[in-house]
Protein backbone atom coordinates (compact mmCIF):
# COMPACT_ATOMS: atom_id res chain seq x y z
CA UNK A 1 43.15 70.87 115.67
CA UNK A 2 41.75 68.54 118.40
CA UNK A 3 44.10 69.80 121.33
CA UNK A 4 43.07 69.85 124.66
CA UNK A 5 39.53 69.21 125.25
CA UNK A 6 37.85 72.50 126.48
CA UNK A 7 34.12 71.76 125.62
CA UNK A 8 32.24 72.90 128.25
CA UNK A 9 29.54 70.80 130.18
CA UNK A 10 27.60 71.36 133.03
CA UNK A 11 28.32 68.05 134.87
CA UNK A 12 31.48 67.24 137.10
CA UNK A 13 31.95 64.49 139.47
CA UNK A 14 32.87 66.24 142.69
CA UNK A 15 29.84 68.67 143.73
CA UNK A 16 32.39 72.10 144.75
CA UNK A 17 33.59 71.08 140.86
CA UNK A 18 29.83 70.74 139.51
CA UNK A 19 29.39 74.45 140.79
CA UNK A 20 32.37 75.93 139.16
CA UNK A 21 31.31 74.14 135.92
CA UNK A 22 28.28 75.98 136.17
CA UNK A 23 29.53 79.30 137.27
CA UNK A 24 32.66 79.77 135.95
CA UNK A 25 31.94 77.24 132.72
CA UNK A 26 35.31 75.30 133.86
CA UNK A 27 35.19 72.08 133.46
CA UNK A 28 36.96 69.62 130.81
CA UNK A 29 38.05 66.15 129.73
CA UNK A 30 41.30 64.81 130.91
CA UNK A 31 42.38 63.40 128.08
CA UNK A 32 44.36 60.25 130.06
CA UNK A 33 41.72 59.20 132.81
CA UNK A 34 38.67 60.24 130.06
CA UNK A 35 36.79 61.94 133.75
CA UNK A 36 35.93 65.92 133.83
CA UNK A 37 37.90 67.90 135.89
CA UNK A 38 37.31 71.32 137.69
CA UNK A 39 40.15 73.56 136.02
CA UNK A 40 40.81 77.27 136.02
CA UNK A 41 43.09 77.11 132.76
CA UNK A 42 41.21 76.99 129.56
CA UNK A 43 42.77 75.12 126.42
CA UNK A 44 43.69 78.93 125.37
CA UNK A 45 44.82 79.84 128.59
CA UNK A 46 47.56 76.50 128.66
CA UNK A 47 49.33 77.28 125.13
CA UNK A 48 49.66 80.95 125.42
CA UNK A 49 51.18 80.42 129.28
CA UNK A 50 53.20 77.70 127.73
CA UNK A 51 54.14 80.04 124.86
CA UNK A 52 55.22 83.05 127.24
CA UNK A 53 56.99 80.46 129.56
CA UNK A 54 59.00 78.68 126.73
CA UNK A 55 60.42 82.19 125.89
CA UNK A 56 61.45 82.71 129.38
CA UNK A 57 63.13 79.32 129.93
CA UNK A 58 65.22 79.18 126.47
CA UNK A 59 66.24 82.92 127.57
CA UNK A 60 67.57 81.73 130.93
CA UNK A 61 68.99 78.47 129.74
CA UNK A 62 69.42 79.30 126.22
CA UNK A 63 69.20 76.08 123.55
CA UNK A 64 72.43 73.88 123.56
CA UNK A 65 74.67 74.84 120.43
CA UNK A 66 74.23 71.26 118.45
CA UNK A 67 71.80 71.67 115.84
CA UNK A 68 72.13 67.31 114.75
CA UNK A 69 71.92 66.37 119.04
CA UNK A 70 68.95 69.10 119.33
CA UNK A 71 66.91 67.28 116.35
CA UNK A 72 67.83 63.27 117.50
CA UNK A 73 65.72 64.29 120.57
CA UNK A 74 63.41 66.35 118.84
CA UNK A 75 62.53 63.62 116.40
CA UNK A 76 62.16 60.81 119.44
CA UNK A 77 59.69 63.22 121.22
CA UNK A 78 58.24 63.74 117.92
CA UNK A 79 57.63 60.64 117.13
CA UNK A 80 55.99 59.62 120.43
CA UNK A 81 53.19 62.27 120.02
CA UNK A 82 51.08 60.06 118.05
CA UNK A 83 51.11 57.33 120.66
CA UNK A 84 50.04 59.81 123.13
CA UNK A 85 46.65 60.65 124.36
CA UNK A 86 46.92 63.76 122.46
CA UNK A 87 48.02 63.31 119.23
CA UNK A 88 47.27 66.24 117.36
CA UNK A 89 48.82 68.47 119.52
CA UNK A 90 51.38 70.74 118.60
CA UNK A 91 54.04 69.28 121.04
CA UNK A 92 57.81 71.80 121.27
CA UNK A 93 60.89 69.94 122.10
CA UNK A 94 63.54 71.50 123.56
CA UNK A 95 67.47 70.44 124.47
CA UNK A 96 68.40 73.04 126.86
CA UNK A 97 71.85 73.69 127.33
CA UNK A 98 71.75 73.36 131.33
CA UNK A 99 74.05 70.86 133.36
CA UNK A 100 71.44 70.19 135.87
CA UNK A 101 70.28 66.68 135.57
CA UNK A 102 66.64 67.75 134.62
CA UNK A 103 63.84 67.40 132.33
CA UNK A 104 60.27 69.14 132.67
CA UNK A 105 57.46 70.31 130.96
CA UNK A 106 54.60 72.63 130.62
CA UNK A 107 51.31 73.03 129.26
CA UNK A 108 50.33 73.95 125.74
CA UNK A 109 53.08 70.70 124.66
CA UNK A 110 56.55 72.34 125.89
CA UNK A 111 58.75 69.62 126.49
CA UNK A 112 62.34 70.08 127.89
CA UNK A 113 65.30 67.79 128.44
CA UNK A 114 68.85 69.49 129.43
CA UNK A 115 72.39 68.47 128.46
CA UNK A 116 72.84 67.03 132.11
CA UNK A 117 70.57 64.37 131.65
CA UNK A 118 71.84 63.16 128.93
CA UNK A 119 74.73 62.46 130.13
CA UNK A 120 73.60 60.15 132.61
CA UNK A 121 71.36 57.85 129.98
CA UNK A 122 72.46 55.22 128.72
CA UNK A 123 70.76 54.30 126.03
CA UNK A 124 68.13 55.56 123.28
CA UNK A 125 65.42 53.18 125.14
CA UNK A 126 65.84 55.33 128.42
CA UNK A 127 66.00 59.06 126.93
CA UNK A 128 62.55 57.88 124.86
CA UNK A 129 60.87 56.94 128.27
CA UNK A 130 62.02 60.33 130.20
CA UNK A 131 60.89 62.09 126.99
CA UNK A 132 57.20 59.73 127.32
CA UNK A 133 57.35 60.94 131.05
CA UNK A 134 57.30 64.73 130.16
CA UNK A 135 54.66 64.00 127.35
CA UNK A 136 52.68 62.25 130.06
CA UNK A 137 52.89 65.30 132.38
CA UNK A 138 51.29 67.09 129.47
CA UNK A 139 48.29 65.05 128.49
CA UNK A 140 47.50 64.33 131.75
CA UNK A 141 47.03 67.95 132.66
CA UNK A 142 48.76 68.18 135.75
CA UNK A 143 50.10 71.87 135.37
CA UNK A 144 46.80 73.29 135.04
CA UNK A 145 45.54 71.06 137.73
CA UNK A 146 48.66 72.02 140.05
CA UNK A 147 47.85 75.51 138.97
CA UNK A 148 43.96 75.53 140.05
CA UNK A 149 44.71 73.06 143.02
CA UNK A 150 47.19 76.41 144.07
CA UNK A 151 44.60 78.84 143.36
CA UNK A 152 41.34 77.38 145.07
CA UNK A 153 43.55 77.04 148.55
CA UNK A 154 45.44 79.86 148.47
CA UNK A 155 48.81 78.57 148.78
CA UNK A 156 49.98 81.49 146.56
CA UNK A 157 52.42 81.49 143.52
CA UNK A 158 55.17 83.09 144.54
CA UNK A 159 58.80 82.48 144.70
CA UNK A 160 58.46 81.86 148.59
CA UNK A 161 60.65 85.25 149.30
CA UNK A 162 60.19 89.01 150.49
CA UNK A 163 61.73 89.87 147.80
CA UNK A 164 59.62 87.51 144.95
CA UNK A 165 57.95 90.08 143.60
CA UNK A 166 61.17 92.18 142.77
CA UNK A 167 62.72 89.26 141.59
CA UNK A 168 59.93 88.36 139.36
CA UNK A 169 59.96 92.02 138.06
CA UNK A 170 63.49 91.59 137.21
CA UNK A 171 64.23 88.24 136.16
CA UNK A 172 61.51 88.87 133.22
CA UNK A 173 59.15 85.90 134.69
CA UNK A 174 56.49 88.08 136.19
CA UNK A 175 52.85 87.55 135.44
CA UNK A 176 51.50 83.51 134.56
CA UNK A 177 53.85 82.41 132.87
CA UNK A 178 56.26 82.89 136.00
CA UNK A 179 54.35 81.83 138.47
CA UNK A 180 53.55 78.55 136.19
CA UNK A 181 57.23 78.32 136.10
CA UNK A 182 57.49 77.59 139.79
CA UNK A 183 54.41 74.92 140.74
CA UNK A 184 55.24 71.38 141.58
CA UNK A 185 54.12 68.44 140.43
CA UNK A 186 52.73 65.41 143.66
CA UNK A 187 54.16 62.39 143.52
CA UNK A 188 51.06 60.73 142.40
CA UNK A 189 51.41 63.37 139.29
CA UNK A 190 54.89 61.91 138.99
CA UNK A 191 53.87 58.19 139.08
CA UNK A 192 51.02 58.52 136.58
CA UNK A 193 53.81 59.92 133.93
CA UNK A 194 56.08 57.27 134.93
CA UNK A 195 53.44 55.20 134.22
CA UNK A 196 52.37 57.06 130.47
CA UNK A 197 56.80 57.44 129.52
CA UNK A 198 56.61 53.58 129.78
CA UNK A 199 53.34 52.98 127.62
CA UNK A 200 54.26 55.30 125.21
CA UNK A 201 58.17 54.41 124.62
CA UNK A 202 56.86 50.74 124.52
CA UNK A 203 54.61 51.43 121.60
CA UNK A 204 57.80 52.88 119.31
CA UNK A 205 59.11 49.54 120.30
CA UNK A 206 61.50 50.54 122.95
CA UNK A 207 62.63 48.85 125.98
CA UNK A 208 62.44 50.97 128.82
CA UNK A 209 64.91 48.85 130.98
CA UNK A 210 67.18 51.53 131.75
CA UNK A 211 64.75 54.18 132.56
CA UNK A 212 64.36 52.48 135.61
CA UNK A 213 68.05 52.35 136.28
CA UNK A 214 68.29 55.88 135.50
CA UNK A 215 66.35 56.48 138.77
CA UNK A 216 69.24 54.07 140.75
CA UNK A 217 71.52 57.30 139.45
CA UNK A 218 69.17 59.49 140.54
CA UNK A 219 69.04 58.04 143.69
CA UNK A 220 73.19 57.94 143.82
CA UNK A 221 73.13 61.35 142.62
CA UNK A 222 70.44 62.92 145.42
CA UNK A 223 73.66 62.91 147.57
CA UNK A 224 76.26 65.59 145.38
CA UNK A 225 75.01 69.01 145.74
CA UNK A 226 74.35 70.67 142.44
CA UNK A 227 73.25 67.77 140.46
CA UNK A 228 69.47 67.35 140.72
CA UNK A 229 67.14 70.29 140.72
CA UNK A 230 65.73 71.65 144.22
CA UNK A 231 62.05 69.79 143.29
CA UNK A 232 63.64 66.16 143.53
CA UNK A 233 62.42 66.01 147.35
CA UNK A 234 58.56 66.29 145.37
CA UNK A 235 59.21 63.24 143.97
CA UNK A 236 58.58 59.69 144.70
CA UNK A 237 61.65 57.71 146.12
CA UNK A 238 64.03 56.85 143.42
CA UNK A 239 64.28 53.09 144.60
CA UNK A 240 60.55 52.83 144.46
CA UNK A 241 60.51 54.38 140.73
CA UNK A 242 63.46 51.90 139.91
CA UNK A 243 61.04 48.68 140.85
CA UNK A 244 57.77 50.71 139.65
CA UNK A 245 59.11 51.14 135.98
CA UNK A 246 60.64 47.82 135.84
CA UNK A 247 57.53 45.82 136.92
CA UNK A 248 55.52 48.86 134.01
CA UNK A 249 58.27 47.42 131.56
CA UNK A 250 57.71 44.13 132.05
CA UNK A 251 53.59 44.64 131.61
CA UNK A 252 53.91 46.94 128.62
CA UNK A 253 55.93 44.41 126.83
CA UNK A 254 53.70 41.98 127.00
CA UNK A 255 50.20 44.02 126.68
CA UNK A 256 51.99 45.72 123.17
CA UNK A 257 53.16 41.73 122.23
CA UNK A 258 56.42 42.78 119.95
CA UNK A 259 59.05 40.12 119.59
CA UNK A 260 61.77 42.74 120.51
CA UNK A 261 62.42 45.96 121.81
CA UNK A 262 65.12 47.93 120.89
CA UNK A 263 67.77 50.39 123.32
CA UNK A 264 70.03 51.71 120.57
CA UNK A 265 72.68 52.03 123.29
CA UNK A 266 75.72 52.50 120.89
CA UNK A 267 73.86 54.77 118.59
CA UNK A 268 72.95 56.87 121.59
CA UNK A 269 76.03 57.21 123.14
CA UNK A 270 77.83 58.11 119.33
CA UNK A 271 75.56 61.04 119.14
CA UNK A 272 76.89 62.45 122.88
CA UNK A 273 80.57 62.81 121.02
CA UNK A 274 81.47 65.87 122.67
CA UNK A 275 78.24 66.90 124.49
CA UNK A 276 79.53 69.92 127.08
CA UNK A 277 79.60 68.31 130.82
CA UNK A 278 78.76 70.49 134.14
CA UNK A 279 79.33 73.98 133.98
CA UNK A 280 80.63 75.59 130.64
CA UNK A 281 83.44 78.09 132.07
CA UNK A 282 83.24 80.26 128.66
CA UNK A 283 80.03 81.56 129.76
CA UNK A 284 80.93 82.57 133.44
CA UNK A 285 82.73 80.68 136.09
CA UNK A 286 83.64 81.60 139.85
CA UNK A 287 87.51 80.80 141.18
CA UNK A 288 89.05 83.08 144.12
CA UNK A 289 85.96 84.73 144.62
CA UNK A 290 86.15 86.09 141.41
CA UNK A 291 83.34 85.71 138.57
CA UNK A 292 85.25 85.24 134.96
CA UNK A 293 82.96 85.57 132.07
CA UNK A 294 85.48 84.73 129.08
CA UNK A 295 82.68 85.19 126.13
CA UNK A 296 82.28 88.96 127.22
CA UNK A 297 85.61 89.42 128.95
CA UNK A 298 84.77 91.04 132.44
CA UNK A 299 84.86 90.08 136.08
CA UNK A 300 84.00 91.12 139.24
CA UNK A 301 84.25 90.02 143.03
CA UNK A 302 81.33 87.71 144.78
CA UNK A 303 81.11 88.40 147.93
CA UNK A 304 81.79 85.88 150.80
CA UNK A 305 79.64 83.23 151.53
CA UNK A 306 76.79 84.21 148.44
CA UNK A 307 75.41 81.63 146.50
CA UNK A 308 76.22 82.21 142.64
CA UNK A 309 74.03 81.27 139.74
CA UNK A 310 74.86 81.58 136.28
CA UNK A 311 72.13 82.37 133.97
CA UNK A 312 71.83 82.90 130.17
CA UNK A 313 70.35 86.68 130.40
CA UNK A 314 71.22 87.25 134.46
CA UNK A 315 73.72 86.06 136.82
CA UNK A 316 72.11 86.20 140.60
CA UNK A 317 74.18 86.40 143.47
CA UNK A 318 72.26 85.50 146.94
CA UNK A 319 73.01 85.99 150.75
CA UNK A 320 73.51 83.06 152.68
CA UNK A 321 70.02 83.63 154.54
CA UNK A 322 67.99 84.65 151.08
CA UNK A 323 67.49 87.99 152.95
CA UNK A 324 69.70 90.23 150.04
CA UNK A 325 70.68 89.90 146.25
CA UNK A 326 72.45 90.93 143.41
CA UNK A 327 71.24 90.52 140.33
CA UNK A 328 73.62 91.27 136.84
CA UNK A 329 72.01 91.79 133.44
CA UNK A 330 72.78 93.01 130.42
CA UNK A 331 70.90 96.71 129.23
CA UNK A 332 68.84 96.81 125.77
CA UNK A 333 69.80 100.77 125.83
CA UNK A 334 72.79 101.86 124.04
CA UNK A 335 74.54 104.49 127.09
CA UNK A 336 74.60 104.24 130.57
CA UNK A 337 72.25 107.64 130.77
CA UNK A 338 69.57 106.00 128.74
CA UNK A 339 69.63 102.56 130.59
CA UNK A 340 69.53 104.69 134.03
CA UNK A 341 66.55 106.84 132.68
CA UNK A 342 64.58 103.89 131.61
CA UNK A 343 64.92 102.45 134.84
CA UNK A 344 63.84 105.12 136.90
CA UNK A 345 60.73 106.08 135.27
CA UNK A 346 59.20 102.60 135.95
CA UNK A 347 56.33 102.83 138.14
CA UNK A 348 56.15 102.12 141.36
CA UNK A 349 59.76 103.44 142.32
CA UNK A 350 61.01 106.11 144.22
CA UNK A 351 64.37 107.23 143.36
CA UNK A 352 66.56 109.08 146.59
CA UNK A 353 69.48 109.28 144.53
CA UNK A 354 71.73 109.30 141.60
CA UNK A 355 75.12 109.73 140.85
CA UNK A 356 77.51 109.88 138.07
CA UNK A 357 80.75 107.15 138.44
CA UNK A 358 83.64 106.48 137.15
CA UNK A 359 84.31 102.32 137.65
CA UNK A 360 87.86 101.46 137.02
CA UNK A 361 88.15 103.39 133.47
CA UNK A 362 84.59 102.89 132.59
CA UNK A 363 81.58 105.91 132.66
CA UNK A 364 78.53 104.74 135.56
CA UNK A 365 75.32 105.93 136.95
CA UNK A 366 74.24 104.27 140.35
CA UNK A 367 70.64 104.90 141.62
CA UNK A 368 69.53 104.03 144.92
CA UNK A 369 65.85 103.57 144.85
CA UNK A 370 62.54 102.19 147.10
CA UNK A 371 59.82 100.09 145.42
CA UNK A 372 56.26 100.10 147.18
CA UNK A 373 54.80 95.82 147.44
CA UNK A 374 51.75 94.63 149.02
CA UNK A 375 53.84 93.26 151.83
CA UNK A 376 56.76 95.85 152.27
CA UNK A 377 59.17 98.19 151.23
CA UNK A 378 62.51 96.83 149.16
CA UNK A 379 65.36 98.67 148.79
CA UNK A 380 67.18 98.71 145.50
CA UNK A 381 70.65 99.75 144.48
CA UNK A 382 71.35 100.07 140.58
CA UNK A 383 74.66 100.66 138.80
CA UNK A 384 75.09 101.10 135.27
CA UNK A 385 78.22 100.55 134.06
CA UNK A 386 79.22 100.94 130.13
CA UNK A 387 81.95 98.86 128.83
CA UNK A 388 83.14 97.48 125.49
CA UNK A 389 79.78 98.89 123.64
CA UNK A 390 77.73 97.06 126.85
CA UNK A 391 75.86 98.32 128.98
CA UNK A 392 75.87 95.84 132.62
CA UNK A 393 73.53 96.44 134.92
CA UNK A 394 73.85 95.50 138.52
CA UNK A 395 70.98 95.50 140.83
CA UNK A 396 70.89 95.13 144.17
CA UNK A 397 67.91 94.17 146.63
CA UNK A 398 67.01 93.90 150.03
CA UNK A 399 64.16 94.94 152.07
CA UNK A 400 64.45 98.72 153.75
CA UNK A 401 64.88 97.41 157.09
CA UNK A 402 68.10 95.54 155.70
CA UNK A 403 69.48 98.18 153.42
CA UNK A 404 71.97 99.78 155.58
CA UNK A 405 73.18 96.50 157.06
CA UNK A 406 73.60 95.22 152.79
CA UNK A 407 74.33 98.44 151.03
CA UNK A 408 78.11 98.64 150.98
CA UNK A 409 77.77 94.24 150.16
CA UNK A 410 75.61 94.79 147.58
CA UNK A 411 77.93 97.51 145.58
CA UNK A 412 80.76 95.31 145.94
CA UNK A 413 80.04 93.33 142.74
CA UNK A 414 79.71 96.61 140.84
CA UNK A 415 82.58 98.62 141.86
CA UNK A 416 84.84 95.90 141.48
CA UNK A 417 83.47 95.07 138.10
CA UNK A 418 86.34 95.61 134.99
CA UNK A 419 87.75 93.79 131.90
CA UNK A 420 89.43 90.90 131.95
CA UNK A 421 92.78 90.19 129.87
CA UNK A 422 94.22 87.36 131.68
CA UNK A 423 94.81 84.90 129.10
CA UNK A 424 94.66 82.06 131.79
CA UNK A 425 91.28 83.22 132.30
CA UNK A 426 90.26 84.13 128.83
CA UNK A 427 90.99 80.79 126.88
CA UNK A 428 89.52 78.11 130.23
CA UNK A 429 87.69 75.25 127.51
CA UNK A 430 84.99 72.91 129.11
CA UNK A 431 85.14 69.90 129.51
CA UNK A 432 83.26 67.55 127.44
CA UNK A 433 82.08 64.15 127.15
CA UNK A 434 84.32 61.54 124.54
CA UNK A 435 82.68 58.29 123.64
CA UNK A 436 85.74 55.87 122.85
CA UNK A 437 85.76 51.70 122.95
CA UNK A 438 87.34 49.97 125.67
CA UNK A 439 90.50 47.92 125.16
CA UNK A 440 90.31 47.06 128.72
CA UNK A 441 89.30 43.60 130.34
CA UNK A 442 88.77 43.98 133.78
CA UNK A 443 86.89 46.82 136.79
CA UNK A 444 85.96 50.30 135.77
CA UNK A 445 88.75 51.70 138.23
CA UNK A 446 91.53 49.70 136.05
CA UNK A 447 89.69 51.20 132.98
CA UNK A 448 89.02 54.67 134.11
CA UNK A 449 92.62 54.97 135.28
CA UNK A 450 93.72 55.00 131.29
CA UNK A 451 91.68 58.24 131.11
CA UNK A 452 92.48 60.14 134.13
CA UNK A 453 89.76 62.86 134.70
CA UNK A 454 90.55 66.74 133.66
CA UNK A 455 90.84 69.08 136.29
CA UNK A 456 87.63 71.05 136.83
CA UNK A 457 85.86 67.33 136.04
CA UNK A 458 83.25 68.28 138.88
CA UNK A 459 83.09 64.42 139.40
CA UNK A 460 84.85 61.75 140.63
CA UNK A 461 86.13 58.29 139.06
CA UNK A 462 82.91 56.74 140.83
CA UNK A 463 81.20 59.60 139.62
CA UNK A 464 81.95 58.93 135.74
CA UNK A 465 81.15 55.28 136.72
CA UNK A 466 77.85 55.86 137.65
CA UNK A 467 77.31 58.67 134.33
CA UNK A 468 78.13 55.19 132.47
CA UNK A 469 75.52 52.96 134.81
CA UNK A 470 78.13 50.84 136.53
CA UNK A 471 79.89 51.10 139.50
CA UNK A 472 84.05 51.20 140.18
CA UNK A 473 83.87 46.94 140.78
CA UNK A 474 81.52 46.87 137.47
CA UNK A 475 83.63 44.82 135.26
CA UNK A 476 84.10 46.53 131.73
CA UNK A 477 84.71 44.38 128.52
CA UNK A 478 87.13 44.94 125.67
CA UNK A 479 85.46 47.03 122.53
CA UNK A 480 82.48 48.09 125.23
CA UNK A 481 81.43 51.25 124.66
CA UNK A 482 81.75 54.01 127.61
CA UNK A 483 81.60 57.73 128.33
CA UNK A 484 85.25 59.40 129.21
CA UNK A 485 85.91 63.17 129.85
CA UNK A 486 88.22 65.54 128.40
CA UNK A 487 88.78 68.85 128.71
CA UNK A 488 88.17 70.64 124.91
CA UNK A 489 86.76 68.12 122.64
CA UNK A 490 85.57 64.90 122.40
CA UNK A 491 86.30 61.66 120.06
CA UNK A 492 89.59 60.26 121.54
């Protein structure tokens, strides 16, 4: 298939990149700008990291549970490869089921967009121009060029910690694909896709209106903690994007010459009927310093202050100076003793000690351990803990200077870890998005006050004005159709 070019030429336009072509034999087409480009990533080398990453992201994230949502944005991604500059690639479109407002992609055509997002779009128009945005990121190349701009200067890969390597080792990212995982894109990267969403959602016939008001929510959204995803500061200013993509809008339409473009607003918002909003509580929520998981019916205490965050395959728990973690998984071994064993014949650690446990009813093995880096020792504490035909795993990690200050914090989450029966605990629903026609004739705040938001909403009445593009003064129209949230279920 004609994928990424990755015939090799002795010529580049930058001398330090005409003698890597000719050493290293690294040089390619871009297939966007059509000029050759100094790269350390072969085609090869971008669709197997891609490959290895994808199975690392839909293991943290996992894919959202709606098979008919899942394949309306797999079939408007799909159907914007062939108006891409790289049409014949194999392109992998993924809903993840994440309430991060979010969407990203990585080389080798893996394209993601979470549940979060989409509840902020408001129309088909605007979710095809995000999706063109990703695609752009893609065929313009700018992970692997982000990945060899890294390299050649040394800025390093790593997660920015002590303890990255560790948590690397045991979050299952290790290696490229990891390290991939964590590069940023420049703004300039970012304005060329904004640029390449617009062209190609314009050629389906789209109007990309409201992909530029998306980015006045982004903008409204930069301020609540939670929402946008730590690499939003990388990013050009949202109120530049907003008048960028309108003025691209306006040019597009008239370069591609249709009579129309289409939004498919209502369609859109029919097919978010009882998308999950924010956090979903059955898979592991914190209240009273307690984490609940109600899917696998356990708890156990978070210590004061630490930063929680929910995972698919790991729940980390984080000091409030990054200096000390916990980190929970599940074991693939059957028995506490053969979890314990496994994990202390891995090289490059030193076990001091191991005991047998008993944690509230349940059999245990705790290890304390030292692992050897290139930049220090780290400390590790392990407990195994065997419950319900489970085996949890608890690690936690500091450096050795730290470990005495941290050890009794970091066994906190494991000896306080037991089952959980509490039916107030065990039946919590999420809350979910209801798409319903208004009956009202006057401001959102008269309209929003027939739907009063559930408890748990994690937003405010402004809040669900803005996830519907208006504001709490935007005037809202009998038989207009809005978002509302309920806790449960969806279609009121």
């Amino acid at each position: 298939m004609n994928r990424l070019s990755s015939r090799l030429r002795p010529a580049c336009t930058l001398s330090l990149a005409l003698i890597g072509c000719l050493m290293l034999e690294a040089c390619a087409t871009n297939p966007v700008t059509g000029r050759r480009e100094f790269s350390l990533l072969s085609e090869g080398q971008e669709l197997q990291i891609g490959a290895e990453s994808d199975q690392a992201i839909v293991g943290q994230y996992g894919v959202y549970d709606d098979p008919q949502l899942a394949a309306y944005v797999e079939q408007i991604g799909e159907n914007m490869v062939p108006v891409s500059h790289l049409p014949d690639l194999d392109f992998h479109f993924r809903l993840l089921d994440d309430p991060v407002v979010n969407a990203f992609a990585l080389p080798g055509g893996y394209v993601y967009i979470t549940r979060g997002i989409l509840a902020y779009l408001q129309d088909e128009g605007a979710l095809a121009g995000v999706m063109g945005h990703e695609i752009g990121h893609v065929t313009a190349r700018h992970g692997a060029q982000r990945y060899t701009q890294q390299a050649l200067f040394g800025l390093g890969l790593g997660l920015g910690s002590v303890l990255s390597d560790t948590f690397a080792q045991y979050a299952g990212v290790a290696g490229g694909a990891g390290q991939l995982l964590l590069l940023k894109y420049g703004r300039d990267d970012e304005r060329q896709s904004d640029q390449l969403g617009v062209e190609y959602a314009t050629k389906l016939g789209y109007d990309t209106t409201n992909m530029a008001s998306f980015f006045g929510t982004l903008s409204a959204l930069s301020g609540e903690g939670g929402r946008l995803p730590s690499w939003a500061s990388t990013h050009p200013d949202p109120g530049e994007r907003y008048d960028t993509v309108l003025h691209l809008t306006g040019l597009q339409q008239q370069q591609v010459g249709r009579a129309t473009y289409r939004r498919n607003r209502e369609e859109f918002l029919r097919k978010l009927d009882g998308l999950t909003f924010g956090s979903n509580p059955r898979e592991g929520y914190v209240a009273d310093g307690v984490f609940y998981h109600p899917e696998l019916a356990f708890k156990f205490p978070v210590p004061a202050n630490w930063k929680l965050q929910n995972g698919r395959t790991q729940v980390t728990v984080v000091s409030p100076e990054q200096d000390a973690a916990v980190l929970m998984q599940l074991a693939s071994q059957a028995n506490v003793g053969a979890a314990a064993d496994a994990f202390a014949q891995q090289e490059g650690l030193t076990v001091q000690s191991r005991k047998n446990l008993n944690i509230n009813g349940a059999p245990a093995v705790r290890i304390e351990a030292s692992i050897a880096t290139e930049q220090q020792t780290q400390r590790v504490v392990s407990t195994f803990i065997e419950r319900g035909g489970r085996v949890f795993i608890f690690h936690g990690l500091t450096t050795d200077d730290s470990y005495t200050q941290f050890r009794n914090v970091l066994i906190q989450p494991a000896d306080g870890f037991a089952g959980l029966s509490d039916p107030s605990r065990l039946n919590v629903q999420p809350i979910r998005l209801s798409i319903v026609e208004s009956t009202v004739n006057g401001p959102f705040s008269e309209f929003v006050s027939r739907y009063p938001l559930p408890a748990g909403a994690e937003v405010d009445e402004a809040g669900l004005a803005l996830m519907n593009g208006m504001s709490l003064e935007s005037i809202v129209r009998p038989g207009q159709i809005m978002k509302v949230l309920v806790r449960g279920g969806g279609g009121i």
